[in-house]
Protein backbone atom coordinates (compact mmCIF):
# COMPACT_ATOMS: atom_id res chain seq x y z
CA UNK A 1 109.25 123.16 100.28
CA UNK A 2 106.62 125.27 102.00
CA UNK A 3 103.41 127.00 100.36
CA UNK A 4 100.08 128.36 101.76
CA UNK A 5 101.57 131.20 103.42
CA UNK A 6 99.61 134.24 103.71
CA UNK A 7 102.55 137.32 104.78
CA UNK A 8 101.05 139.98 106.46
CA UNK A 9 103.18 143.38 106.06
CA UNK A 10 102.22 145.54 108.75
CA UNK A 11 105.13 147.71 108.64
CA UNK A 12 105.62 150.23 111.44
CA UNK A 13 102.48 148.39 113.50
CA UNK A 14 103.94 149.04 116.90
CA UNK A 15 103.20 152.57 116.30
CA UNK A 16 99.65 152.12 115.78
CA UNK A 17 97.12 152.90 118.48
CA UNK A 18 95.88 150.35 120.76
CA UNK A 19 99.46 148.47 119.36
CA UNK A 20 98.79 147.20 116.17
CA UNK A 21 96.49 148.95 113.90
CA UNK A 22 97.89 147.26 110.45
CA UNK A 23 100.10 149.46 108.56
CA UNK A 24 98.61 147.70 105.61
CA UNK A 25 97.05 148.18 102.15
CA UNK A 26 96.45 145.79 99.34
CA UNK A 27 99.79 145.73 97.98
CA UNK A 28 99.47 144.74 94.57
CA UNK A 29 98.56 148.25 93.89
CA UNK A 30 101.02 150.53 91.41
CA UNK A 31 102.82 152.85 93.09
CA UNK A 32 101.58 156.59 92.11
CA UNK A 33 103.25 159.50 92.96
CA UNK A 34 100.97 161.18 95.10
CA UNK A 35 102.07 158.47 97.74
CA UNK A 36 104.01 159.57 100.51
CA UNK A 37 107.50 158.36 99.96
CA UNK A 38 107.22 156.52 103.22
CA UNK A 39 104.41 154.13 101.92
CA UNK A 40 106.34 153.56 98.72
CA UNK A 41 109.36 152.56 100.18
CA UNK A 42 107.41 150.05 102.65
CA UNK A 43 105.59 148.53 99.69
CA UNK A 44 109.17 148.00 98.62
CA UNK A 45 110.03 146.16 101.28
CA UNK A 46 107.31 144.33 101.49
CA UNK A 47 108.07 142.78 98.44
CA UNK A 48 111.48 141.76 99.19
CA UNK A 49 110.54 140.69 102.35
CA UNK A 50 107.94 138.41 100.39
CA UNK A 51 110.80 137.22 98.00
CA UNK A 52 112.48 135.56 100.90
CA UNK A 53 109.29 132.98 101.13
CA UNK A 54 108.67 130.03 98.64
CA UNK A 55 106.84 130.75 95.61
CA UNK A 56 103.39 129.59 97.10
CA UNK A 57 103.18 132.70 99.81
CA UNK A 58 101.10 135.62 98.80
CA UNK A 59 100.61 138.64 101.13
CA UNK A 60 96.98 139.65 102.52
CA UNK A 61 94.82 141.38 99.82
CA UNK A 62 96.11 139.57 96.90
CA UNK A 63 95.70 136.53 95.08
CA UNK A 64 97.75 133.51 94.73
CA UNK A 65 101.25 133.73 93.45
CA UNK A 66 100.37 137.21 92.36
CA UNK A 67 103.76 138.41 93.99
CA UNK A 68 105.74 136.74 90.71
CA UNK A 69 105.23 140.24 89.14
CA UNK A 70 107.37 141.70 92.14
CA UNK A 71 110.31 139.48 91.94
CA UNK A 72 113.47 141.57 91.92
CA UNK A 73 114.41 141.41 88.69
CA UNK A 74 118.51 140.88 89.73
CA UNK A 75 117.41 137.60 91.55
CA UNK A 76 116.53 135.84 88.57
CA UNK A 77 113.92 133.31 88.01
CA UNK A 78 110.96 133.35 91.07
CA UNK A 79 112.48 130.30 93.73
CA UNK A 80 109.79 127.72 94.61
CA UNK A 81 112.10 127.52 98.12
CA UNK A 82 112.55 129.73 101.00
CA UNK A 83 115.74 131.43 101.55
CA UNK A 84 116.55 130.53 105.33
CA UNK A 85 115.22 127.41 106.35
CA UNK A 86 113.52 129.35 109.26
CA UNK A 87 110.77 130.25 106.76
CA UNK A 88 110.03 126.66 105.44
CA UNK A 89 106.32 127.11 106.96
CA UNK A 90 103.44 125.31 105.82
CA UNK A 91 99.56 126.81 105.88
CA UNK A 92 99.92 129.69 108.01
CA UNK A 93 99.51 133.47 107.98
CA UNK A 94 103.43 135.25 108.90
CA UNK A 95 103.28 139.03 110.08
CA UNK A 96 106.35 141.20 110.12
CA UNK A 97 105.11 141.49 113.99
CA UNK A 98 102.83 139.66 115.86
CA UNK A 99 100.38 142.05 116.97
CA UNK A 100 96.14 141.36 118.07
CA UNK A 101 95.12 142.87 115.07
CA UNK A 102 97.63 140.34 112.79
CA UNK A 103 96.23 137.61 115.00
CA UNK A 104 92.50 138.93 114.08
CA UNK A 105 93.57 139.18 109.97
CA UNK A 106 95.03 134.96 110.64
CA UNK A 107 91.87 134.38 111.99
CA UNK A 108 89.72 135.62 109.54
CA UNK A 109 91.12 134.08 106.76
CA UNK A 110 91.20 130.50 108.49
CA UNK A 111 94.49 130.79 109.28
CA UNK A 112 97.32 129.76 112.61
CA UNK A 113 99.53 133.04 113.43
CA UNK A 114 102.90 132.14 113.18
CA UNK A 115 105.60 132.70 115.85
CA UNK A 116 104.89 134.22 119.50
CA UNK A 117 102.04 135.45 121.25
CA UNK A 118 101.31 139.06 120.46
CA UNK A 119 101.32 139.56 124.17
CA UNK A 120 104.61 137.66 124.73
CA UNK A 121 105.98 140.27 121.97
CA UNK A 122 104.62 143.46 123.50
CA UNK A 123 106.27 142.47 126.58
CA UNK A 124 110.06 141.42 125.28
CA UNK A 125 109.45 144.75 122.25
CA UNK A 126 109.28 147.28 124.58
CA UNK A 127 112.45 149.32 124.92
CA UNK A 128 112.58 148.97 128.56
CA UNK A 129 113.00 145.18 128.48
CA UNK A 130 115.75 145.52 126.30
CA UNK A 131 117.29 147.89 128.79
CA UNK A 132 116.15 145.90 131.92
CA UNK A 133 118.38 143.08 130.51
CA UNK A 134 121.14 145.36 129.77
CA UNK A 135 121.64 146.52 133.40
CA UNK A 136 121.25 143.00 134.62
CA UNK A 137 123.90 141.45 132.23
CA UNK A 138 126.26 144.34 133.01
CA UNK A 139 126.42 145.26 129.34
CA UNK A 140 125.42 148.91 130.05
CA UNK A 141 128.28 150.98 130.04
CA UNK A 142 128.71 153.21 132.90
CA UNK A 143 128.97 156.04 131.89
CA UNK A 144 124.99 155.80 130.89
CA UNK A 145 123.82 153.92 134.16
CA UNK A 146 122.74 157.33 135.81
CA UNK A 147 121.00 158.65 132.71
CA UNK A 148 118.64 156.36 131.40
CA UNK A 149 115.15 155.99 132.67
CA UNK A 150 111.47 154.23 131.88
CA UNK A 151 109.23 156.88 131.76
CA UNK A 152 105.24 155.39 131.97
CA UNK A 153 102.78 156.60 130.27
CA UNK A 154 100.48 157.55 133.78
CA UNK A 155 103.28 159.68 134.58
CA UNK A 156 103.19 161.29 130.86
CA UNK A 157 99.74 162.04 131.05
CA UNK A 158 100.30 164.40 133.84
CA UNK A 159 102.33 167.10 131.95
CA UNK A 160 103.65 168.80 135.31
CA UNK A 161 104.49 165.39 137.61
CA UNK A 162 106.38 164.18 133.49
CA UNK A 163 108.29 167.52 134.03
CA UNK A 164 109.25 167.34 137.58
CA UNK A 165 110.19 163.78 137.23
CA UNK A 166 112.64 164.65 134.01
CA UNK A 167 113.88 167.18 135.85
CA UNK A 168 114.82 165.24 138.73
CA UNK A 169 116.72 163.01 136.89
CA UNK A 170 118.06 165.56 134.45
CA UNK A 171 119.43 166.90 138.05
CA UNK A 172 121.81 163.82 138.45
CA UNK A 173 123.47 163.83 134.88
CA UNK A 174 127.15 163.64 134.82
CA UNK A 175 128.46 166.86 133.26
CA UNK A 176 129.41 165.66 130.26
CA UNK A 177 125.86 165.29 128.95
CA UNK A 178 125.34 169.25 128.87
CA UNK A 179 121.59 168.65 129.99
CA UNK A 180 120.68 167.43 126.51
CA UNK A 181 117.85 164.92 126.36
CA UNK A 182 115.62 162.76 124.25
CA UNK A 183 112.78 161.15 125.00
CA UNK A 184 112.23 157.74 122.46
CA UNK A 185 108.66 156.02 122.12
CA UNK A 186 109.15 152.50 123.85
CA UNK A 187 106.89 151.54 121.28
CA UNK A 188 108.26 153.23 118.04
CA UNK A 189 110.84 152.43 114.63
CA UNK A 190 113.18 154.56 112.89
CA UNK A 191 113.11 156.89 115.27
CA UNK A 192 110.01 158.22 114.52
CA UNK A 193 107.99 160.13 117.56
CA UNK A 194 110.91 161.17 119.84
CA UNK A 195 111.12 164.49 121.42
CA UNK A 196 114.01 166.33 122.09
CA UNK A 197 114.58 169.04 125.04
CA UNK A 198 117.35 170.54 127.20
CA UNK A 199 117.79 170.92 131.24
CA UNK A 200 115.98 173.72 131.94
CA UNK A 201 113.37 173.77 129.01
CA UNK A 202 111.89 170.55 129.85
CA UNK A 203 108.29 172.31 129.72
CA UNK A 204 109.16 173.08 126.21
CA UNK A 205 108.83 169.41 125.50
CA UNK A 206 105.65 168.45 127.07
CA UNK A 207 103.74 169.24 123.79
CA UNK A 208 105.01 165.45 123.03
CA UNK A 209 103.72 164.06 126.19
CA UNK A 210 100.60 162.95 125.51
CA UNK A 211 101.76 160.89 122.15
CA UNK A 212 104.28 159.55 123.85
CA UNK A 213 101.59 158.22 126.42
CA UNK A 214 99.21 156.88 124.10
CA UNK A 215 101.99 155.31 122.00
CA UNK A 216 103.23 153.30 125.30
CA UNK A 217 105.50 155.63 127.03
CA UNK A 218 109.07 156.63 126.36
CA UNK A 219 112.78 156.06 127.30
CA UNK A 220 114.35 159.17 129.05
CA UNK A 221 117.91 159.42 127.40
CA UNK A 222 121.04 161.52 126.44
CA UNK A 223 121.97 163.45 123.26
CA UNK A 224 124.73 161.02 122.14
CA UNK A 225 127.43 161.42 118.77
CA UNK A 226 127.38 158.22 117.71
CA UNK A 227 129.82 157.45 115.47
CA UNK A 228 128.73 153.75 113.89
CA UNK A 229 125.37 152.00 114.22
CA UNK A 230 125.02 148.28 114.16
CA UNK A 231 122.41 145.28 114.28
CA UNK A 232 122.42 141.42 114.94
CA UNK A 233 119.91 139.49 113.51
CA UNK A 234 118.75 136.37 115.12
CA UNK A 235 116.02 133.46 115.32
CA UNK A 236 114.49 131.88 117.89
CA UNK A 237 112.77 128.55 118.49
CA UNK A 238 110.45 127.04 119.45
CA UNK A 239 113.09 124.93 121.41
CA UNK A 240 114.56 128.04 122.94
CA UNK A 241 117.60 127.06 120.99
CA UNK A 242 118.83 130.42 119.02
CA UNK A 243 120.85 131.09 116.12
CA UNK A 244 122.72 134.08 114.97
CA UNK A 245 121.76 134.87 111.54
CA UNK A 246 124.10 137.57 110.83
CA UNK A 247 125.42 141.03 112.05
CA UNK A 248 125.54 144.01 110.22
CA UNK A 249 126.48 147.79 110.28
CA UNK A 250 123.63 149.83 110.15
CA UNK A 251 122.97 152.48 107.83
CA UNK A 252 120.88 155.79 108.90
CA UNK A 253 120.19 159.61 108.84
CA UNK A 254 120.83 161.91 111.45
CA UNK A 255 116.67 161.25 112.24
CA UNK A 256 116.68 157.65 112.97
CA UNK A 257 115.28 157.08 109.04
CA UNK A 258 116.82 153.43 108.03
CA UNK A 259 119.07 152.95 104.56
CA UNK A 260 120.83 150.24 104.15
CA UNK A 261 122.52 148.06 106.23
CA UNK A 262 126.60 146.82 105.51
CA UNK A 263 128.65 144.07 106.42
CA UNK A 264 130.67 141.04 104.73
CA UNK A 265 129.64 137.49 103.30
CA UNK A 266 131.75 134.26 103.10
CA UNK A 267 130.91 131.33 100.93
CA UNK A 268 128.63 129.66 103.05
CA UNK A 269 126.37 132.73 103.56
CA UNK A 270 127.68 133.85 107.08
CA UNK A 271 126.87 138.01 107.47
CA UNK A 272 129.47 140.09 109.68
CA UNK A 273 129.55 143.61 110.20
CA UNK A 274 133.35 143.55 109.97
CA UNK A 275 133.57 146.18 112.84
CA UNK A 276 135.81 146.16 115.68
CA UNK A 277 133.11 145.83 117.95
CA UNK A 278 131.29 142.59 116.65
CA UNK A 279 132.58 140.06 119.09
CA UNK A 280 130.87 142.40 122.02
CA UNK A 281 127.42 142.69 120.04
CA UNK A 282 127.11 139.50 119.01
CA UNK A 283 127.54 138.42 122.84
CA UNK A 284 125.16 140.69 123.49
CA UNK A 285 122.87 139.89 121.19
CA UNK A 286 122.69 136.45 122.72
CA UNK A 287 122.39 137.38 126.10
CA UNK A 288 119.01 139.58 125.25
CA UNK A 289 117.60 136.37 122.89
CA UNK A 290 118.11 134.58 125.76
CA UNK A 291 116.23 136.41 128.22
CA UNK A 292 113.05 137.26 125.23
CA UNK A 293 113.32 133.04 124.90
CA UNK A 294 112.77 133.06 128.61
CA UNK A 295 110.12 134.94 128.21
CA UNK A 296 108.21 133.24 125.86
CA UNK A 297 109.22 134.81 122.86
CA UNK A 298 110.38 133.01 119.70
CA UNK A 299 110.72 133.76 116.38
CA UNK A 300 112.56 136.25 114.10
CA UNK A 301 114.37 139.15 116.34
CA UNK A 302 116.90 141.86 115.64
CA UNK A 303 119.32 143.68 118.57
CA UNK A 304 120.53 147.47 117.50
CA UNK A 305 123.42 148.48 119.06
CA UNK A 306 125.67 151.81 118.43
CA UNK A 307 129.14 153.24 119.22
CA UNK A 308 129.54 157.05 120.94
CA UNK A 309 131.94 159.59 121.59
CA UNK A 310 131.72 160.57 124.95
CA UNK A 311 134.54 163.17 124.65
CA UNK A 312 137.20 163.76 121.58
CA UNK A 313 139.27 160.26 121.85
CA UNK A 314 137.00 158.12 123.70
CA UNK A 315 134.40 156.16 122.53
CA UNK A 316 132.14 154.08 124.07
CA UNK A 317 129.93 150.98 122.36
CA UNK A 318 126.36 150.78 123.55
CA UNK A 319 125.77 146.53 122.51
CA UNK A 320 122.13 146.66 123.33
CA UNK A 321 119.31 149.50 122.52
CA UNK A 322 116.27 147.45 121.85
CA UNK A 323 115.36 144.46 120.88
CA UNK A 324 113.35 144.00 117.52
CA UNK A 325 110.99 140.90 118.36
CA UNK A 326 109.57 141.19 114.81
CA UNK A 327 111.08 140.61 111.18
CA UNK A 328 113.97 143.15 110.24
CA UNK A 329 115.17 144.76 107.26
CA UNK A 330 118.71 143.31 108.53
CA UNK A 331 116.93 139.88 108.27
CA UNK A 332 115.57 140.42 104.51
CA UNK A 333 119.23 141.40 103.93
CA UNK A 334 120.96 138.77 104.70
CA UNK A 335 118.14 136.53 102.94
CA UNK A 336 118.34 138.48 99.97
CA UNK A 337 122.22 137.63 99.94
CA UNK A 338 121.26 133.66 100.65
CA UNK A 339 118.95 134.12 97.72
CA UNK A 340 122.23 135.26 95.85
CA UNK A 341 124.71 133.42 96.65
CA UNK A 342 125.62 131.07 93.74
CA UNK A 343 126.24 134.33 91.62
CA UNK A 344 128.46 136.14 94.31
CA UNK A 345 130.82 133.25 94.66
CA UNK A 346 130.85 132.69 91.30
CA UNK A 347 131.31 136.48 89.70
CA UNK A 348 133.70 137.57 92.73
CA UNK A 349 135.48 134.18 92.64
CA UNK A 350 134.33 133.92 96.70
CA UNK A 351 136.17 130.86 97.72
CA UNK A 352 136.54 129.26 101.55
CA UNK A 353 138.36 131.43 103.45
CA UNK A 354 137.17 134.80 101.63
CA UNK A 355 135.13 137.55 102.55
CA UNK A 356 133.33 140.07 100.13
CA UNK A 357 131.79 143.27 101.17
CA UNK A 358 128.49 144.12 100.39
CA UNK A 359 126.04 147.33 100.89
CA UNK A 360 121.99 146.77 100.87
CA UNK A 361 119.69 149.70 100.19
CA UNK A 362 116.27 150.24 100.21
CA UNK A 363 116.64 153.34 97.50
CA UNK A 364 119.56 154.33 95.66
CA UNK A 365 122.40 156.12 97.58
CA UNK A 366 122.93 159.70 97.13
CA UNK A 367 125.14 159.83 94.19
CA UNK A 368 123.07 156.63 92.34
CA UNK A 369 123.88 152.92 91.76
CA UNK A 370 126.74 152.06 89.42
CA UNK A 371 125.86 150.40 86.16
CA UNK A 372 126.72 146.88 85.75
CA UNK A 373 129.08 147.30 83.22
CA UNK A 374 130.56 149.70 85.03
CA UNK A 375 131.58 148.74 88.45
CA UNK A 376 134.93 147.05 88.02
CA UNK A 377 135.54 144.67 90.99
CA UNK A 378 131.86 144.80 91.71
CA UNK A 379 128.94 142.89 91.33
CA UNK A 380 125.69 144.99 91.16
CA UNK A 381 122.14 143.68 91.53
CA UNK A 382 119.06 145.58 91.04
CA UNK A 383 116.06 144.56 93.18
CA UNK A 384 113.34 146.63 91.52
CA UNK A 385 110.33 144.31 90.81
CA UNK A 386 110.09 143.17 87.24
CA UNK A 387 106.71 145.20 87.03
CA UNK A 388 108.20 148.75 86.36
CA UNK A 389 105.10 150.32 88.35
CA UNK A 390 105.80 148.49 91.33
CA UNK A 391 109.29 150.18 91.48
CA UNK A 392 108.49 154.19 90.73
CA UNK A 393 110.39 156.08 92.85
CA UNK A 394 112.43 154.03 94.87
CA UNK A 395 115.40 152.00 93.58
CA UNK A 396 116.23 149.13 95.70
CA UNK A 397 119.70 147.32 95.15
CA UNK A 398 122.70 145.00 97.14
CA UNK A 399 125.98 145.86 95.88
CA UNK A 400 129.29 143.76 96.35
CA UNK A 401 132.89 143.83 95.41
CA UNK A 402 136.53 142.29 95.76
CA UNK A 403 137.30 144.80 98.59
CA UNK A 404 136.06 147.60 100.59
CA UNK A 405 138.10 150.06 99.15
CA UNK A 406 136.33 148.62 95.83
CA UNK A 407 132.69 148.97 96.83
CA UNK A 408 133.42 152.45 98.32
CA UNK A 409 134.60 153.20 94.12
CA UNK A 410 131.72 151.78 92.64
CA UNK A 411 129.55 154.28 95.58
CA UNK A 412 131.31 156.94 94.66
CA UNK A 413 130.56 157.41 98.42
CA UNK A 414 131.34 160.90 99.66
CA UNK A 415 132.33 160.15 103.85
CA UNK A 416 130.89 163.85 104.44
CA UNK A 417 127.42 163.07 103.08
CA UNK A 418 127.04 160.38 104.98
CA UNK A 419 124.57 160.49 107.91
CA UNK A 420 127.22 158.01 109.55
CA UNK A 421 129.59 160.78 110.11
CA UNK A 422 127.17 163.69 111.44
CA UNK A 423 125.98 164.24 114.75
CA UNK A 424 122.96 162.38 115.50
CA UNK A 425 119.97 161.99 117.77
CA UNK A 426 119.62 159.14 119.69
């Protein structure tokens, strides 16, 4: 059993300047409602990211075994063990990503900084890594090989050598791509910070230029409908030796903003997106752990990944898009369901052999959570923090049932409302 761990949430840190300024404030605060809903919802995860430690880790700013307030209430009594056996640390401070300025908060309260070297994870976090090792295992498809590019952030800061050098490029896309253009932060989450722009207009988008700069530089990329998105979450050691945690199907709005993640348990814990395409990610996923491992990195990771349609009938599966070389909310998922699991096999009668869907949200979906009593074939379990304060405004929650057809009921999901479905940004 571990204990002594000090968690440091600095949620959204690689989008701080000088990579790393802590998203972080004391988080035993109440919740009020002149927060932004962005800062509620990350104290939200914070605290179910804590509730996958043992019961002696307390996050920075707060005192010892203050967090048993927080525990989501649908979990049951606080556990005195971690939920993967990855997190069985002893006496050290654990950031959701290793950045200097975690480093400088381990140091200052006497404590070892668990997991890589920040500069080991700026170098495997960046985007372009994650695309370097894409090209070199062949796993790009080729349809995208002439229209992605690194974009540094010298060539940024000079608004008219950014625009000729878009433009150049922009000049060898293959029809299909109509010109349309993004350009992503290399350093950046829920697609927060990207700037969007035609063939033609390019100058239109060099009001972004300079952000993009300071923030790291950017990914030059197409307009793409993607029609699924999906993660695999992984862990590293020490060792080099990795294991796949889980794989998952993402869910997000048409702006990159995160939701919920979906997939399917068995009885021994084991995630799966249950999409056709999760033999080719999780191969993927493997091949871009293995090159971060090679690089020095180890630790908690995630790989996002996404199906296209590149023209009505024919869609295309992009298996890597970056690699996460921090904590992920796919990770706290599939740790929340470990934390679970006695009552899933035991309320859905999940034997060997069987598979139960499940959906994870951060807030409530659109049309609400069912009530307990209510969802027939379902199993729902609120993850709102015993202290009613803590929860204001947001409405975390993991839903399961006998089928998918079942959990889809007890939504009351509504395909057309569904960000999954639209057009989207990427």
């Amino acid at each position: 059993m571990a204990g002594d761990v000090l968690l440091i949430p600095n949620f959204g840190a690689e989008e701080g300047a000088g990579w790393g300024e802590p998203a972080y404030r004391p988080v035993g605060e109440a919740a009020t409602g002149s927060q932004p809903a962005r800062e509620i919802v990350q104290r939200v995860a914070t605290r179910l990211w804590q509730s996958l430690f043992a019961s002696g880790s307390r996050c920075l700013g707060e005192s010892e075994h203050a967090g048993d307030e927080f525990w989501p209430k649908g979990l049951g009594v606080r556990s005195p063990h971690a939920a993967l056996s990855q997190l069985d640390v002893h006496d050290c401070a654990v950031a959701w990503l290793n950045t200097p300025a975690a480093r400088q908060f381990a140091r200052e309260s006497e404590c070892r900084l668990f997991g890589a070297n920040p500069e080991v994870v700026r170098t495997v976090h960046d985007k372009a890594f994650a695309h370097r090792v894409a090209v070199e295992e062949q796993m790009l498809p080729a349809c995208l090989s002439p229209c992605i590019a690194v974009l540094e952030s010298d060539t940024l800061r000079d608004p008219d050598a950014a625009i000729r050098e878009i433009e150049a490029k922009l000049a060898q896309w293959p029809d299909w791509t109509a010109g349309r253009f993004t350009l992503k932060p290399r350093f950046g989450t829920s697609g927060r910070g990207r700037v969007a722009g035609n063939a033609g207009r390019v100058a239109e988008a060099s009001g972004g230029f300079a952000r993009l700069a300071e923030s790291g530089g950017a990914m030059l990329e197409p307009w793409l409908k993607r029609t699924c998105d999906l993660s695999a979450q992984l862990w590293i050691g020490s060792d080099r030796k990795i294991l796949l945690l889980g794989t998952t199907e993402l869910l997000v709005e048409g702006s990159g903003l995160y939701r919920g993640h979906r997939g399917f348990i068995d009885s021994k814990g084991r995630v799966t997106s249950g999409n056709r395409y999760d033999e080719a990610l999780r191969e993927a996923a493997v091949a871009v752990a293995q090159a971060a491992a090679a690089a020095g990195y180890h630790g908690p990771c995630g790989v996002d990944a996404f199906a296209f349609e590149l023209e009505p009938g024919r869609v295309e599966l992009r298996p890597i898009v970056e690699f996460n070389a921090r904590f992920t909310l796919g990770i706290v998922a599939i740790g929340l369901l470990r934390r679970a699991l006695a009552e899933i096999r035991r309320e859905l009668s999940l034997d060997p052999g069987g598979l139960r869907p499940f959906e994870f949200r951060l807030d409530a979906p659109p049309g609400g959570w069912p009530e307990p009593a209510n969802a027939q074939d379902a199993l729902m379990i609120p993850l709102s923090a015993e202290n009613p304060a803590a929860a204001a405004r947001v409405e975390p929650g993991l839903l399961l049932a006998q089928s998918r057809e079942a959990l889809d009921a007890a939504l009351a999901i509504r395909r057309a409302s569904e960000a999954t479905s639209s057009d989207r940004l990427h």
